[in-house]
C-alpha atoms as a PDB file:
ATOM      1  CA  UNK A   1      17.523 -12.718 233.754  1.00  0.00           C
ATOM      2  CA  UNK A   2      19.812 -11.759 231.034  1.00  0.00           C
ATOM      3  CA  UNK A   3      19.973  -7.373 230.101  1.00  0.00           C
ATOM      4  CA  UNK A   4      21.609  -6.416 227.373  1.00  0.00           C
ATOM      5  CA  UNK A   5      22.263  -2.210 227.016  1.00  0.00           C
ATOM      6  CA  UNK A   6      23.410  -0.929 223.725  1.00  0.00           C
ATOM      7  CA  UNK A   7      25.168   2.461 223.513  1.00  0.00           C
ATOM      8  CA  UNK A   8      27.327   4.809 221.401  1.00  0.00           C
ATOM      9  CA  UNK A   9      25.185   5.824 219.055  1.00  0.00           C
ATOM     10  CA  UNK A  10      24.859   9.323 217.482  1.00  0.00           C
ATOM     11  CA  UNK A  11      24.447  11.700 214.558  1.00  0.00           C
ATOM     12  CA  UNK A  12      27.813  10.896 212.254  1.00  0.00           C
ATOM     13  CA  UNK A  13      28.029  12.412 208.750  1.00  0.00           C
ATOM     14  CA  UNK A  14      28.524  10.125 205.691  1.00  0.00           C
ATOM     15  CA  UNK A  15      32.336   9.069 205.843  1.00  0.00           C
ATOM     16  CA  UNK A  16      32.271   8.731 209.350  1.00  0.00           C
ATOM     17  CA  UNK A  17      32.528   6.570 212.032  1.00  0.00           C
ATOM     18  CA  UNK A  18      31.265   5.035 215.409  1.00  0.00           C
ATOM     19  CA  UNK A  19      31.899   2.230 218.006  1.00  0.00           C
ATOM     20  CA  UNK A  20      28.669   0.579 219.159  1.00  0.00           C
ATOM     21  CA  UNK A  21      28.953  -1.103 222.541  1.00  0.00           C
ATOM     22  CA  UNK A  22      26.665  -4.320 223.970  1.00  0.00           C
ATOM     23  CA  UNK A  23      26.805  -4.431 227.567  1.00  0.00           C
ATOM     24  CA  UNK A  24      25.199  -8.176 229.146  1.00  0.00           C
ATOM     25  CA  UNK A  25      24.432  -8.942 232.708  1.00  0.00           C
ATOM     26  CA  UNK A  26      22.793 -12.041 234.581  1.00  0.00           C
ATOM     27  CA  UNK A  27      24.230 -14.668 232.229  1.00  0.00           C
ATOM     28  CA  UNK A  28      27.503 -16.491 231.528  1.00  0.00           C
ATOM     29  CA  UNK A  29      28.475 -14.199 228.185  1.00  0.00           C
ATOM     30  CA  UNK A  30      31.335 -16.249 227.026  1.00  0.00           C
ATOM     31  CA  UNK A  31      29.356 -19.129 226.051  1.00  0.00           C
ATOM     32  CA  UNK A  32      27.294 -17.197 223.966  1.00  0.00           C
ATOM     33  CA  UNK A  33      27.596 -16.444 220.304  1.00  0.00           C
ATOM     34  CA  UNK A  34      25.990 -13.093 220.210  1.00  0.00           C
ATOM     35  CA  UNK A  35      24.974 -11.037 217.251  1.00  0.00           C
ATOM     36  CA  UNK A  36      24.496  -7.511 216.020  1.00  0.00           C
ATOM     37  CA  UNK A  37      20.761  -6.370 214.420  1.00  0.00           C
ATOM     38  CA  UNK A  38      19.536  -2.991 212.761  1.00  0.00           C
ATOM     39  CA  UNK A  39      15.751  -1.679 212.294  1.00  0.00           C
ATOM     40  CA  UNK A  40      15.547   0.908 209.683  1.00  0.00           C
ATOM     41  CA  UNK A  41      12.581   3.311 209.884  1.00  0.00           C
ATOM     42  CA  UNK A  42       9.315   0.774 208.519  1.00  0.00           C
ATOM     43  CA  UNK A  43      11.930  -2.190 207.951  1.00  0.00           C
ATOM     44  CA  UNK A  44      12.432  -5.522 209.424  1.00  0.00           C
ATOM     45  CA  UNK A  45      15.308  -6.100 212.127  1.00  0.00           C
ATOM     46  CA  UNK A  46      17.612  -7.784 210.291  1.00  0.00           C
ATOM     47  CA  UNK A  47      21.019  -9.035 211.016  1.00  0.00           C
ATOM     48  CA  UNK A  48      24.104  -7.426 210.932  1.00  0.00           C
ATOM     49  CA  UNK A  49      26.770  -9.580 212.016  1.00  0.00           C
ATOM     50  CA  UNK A  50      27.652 -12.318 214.509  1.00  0.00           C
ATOM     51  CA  UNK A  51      30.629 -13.376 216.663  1.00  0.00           C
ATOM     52  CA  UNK A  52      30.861 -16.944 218.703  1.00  0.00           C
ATOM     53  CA  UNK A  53      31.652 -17.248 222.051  1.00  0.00           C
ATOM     54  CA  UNK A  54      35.483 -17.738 221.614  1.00  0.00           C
ATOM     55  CA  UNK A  55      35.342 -14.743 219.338  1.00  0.00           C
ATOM     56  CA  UNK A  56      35.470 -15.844 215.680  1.00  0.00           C
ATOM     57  CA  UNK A  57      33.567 -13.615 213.428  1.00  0.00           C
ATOM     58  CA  UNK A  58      31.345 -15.775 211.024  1.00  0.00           C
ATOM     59  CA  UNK A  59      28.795 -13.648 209.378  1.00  0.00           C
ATOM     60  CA  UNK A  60      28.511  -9.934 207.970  1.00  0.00           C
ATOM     61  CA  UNK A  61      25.337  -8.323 205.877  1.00  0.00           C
ATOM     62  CA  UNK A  62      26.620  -7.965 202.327  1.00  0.00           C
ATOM     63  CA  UNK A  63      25.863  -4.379 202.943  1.00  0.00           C
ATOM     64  CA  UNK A  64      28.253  -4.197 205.598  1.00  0.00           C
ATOM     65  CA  UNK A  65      31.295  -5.945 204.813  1.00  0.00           C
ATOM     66  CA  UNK A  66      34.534  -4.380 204.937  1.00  0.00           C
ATOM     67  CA  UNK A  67      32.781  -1.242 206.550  1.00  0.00           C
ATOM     68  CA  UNK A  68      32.015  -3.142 209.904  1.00  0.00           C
ATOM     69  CA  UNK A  69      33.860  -4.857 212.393  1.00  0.00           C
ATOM     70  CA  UNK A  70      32.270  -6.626 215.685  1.00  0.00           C
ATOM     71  CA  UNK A  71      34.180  -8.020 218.151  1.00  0.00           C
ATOM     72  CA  UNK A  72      33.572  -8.534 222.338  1.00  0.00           C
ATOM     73  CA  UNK A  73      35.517  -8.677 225.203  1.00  0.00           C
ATOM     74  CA  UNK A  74      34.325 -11.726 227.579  1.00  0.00           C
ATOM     75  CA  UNK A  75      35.688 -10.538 230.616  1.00  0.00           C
ATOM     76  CA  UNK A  76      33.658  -7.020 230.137  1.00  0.00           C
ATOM     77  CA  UNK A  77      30.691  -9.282 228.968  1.00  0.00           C
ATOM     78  CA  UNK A  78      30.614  -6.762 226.106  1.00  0.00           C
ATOM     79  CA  UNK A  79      30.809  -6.848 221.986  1.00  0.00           C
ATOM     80  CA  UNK A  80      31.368  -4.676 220.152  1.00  0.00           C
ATOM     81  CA  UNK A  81      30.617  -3.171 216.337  1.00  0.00           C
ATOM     82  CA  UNK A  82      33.074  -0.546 214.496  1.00  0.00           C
ATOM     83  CA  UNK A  83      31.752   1.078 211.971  1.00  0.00           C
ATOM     84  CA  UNK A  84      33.831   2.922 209.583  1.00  0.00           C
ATOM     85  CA  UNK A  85      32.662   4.584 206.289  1.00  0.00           C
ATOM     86  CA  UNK A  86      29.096   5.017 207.527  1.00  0.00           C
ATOM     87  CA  UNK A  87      26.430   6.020 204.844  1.00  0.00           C
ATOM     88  CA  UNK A  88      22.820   7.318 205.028  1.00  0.00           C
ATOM     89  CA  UNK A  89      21.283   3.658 204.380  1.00  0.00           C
ATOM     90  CA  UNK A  90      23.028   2.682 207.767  1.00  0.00           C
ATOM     91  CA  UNK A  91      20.718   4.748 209.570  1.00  0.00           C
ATOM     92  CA  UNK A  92      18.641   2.653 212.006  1.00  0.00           C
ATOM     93  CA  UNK A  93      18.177   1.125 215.340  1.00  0.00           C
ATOM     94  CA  UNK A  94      20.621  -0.919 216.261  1.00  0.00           C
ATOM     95  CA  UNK A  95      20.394  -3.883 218.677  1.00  0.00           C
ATOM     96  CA  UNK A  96      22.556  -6.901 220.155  1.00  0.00           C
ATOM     97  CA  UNK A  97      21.187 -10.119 220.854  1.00  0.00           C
ATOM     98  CA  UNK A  98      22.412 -13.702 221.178  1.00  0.00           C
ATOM     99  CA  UNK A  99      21.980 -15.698 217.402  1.00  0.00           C
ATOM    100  CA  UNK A 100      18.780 -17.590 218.243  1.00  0.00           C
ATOM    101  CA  UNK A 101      17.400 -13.860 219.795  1.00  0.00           C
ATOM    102  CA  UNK A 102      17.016 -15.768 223.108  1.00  0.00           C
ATOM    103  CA  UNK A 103      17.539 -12.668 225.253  1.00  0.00           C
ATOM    104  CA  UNK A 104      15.319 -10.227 225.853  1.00  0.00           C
ATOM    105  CA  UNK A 105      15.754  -6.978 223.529  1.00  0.00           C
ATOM    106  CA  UNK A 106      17.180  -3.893 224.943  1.00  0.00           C
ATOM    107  CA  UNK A 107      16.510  -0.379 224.347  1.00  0.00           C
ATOM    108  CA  UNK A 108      19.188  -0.035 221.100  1.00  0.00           C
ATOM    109  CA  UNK A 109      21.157   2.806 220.149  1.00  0.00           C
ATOM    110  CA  UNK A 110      20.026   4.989 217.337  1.00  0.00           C
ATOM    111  CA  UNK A 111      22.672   5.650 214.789  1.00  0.00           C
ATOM    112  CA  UNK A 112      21.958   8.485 212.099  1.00  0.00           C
ATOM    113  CA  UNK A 113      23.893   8.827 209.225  1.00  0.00           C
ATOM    114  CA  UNK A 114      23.344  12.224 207.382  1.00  0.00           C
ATOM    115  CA  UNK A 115      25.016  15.814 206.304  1.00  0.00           C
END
């Protein structure tokens, strides 16, 4: 059974930044292309951005590109999502997950963006 653990989240003031970590277990990660989801406060998860399995990054949220960067380490079975000029609307839960959301959810890491 596949368990995925988000952490690094945090309080951050507009401007700022933070590294969000995906930690998986129980499954072969590299063959996996594995995405990164946000739930705002009364919102919909929706989708952030994905990597494949070799590690080419094919899709970013208009509202995150050029702020946002995932990546993952296969050997660590871990991705990754840096996120650099943070703003209040990128407050949320946030969540990884393989593309088709085949995994089970984890716990997420709340991010909160605010002076």
């Amino acid at each position: 059974q596949v368990q995925l653990v988000e952490s690094g989240g945090g309080l951050v003031q507009p401007g700022g930044s933070l590294r969000l970590s995906c930690a998986a277990s129980g499954t072969i990660f590299s063959i996996y292309d594995m995405g990164w989801y946000r739930q705002a406060p009364g919102k919909q998860r929706e989708l952030v951005a994905t990597i494949t399995g070799g590690g080419r990054t094919n899709y970013y949220a208009d509202s995150v590109k050029g702020r946002f960067t995932i990546s993952r380490d296969n050997a660590k079975k871990t991705v990754y999502l840096q996120m650099n000029s943070l703003k209040p609307e990128d407050t949320a839960v946030y969540y990884c997950n393989e593309n088709s959301r085949r995994f089970a959810w984890g716990q997420g890491t709340q991010v909160t963006v605010s002076s």
